[in-house]
Protein backbone atom coordinates (compact mmCIF):
# COMPACT_ATOMS: atom_id res chain seq x y z
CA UNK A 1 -3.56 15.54 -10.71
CA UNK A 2 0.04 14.83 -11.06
CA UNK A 3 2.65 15.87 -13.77
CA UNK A 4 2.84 12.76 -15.54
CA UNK A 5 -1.38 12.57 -15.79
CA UNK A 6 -1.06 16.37 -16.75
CA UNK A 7 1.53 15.50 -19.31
CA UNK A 8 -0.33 12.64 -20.91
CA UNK A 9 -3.30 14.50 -21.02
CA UNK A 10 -1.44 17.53 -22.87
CA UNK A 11 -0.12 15.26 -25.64
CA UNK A 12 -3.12 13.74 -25.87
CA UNK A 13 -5.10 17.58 -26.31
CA UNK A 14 -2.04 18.45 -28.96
CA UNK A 15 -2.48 15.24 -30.92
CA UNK A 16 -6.85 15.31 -31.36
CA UNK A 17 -6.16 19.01 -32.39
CA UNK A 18 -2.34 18.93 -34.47
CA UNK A 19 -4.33 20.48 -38.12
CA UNK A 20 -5.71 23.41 -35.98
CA UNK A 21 -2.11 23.78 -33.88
CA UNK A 22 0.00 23.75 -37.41
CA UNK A 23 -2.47 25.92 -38.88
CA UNK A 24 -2.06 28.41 -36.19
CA UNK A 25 1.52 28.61 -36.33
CA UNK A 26 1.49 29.06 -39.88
CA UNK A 27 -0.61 32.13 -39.78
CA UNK A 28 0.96 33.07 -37.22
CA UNK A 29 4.73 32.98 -39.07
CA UNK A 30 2.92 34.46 -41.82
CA UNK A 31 1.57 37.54 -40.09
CA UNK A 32 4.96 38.37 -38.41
CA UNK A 33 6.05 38.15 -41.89
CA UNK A 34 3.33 40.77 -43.00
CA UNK A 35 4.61 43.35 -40.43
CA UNK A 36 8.16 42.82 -40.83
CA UNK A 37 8.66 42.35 -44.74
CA UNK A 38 5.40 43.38 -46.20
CA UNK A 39 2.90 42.13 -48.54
CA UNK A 40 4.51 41.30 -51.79
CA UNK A 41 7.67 39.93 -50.49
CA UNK A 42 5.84 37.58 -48.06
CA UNK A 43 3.64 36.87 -50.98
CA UNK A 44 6.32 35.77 -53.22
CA UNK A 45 7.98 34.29 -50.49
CA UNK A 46 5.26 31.80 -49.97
CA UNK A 47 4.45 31.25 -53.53
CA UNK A 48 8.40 30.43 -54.04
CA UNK A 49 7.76 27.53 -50.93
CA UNK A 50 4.88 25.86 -52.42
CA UNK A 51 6.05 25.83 -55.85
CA UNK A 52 9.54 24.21 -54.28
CA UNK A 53 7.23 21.92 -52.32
CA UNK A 54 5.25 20.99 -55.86
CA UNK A 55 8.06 20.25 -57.65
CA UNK A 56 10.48 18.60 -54.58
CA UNK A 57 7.20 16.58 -54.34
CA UNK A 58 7.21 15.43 -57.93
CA UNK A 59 10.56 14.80 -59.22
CA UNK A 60 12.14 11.71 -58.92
CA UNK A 61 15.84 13.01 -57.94
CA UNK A 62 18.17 10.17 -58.46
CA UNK A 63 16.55 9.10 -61.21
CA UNK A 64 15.81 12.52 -63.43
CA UNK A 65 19.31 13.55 -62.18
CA UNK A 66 21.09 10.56 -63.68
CA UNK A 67 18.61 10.94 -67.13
CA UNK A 68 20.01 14.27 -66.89
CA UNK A 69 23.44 13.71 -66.78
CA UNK A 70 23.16 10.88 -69.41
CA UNK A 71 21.56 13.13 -71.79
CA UNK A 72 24.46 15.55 -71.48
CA UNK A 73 27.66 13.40 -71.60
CA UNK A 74 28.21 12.09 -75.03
CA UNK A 75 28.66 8.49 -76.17
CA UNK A 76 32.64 8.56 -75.63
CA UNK A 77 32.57 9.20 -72.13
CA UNK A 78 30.27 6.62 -70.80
């Protein structure tokens, strides 16, 4: 077997199985984060991410942002 035949066989493992991979480094992050930090703050930590991820997800930037900014300058400076 030669490198590239080793190689293409690698990516190929890593792409079937990518969900278990990403899982496993996730759990893994978040268990060094257990030991190092502790419970609560790697609890909040993570809650913190997905409710950024939730809302990043959600909200229209350039739009709400120029709503926003609309809403807030009055009539004589537009």
């Amino acid at each position: 077997m030669d490198k590239n035949q080793l190689k293409e066989e690698l990516v190929q493992l890593i792409y079937v199985n990518l969900k278990k991979i990403t899982g496993a480094v996730i759990g893994l992050i978040i268990g060094i984060l257990f030991l190092t930090v502790g419970f609560f703050k790697t609890l909040l930590l993570c809650l913190t991410t997905l409710f950024g991820y939730y809302f990043g997800s959600r909200w229209r930037f350039e739009e709400d942002l120029k709503d926003f900014i609309l809403r807030i300058i009055p009539e004589r400076f537009k």
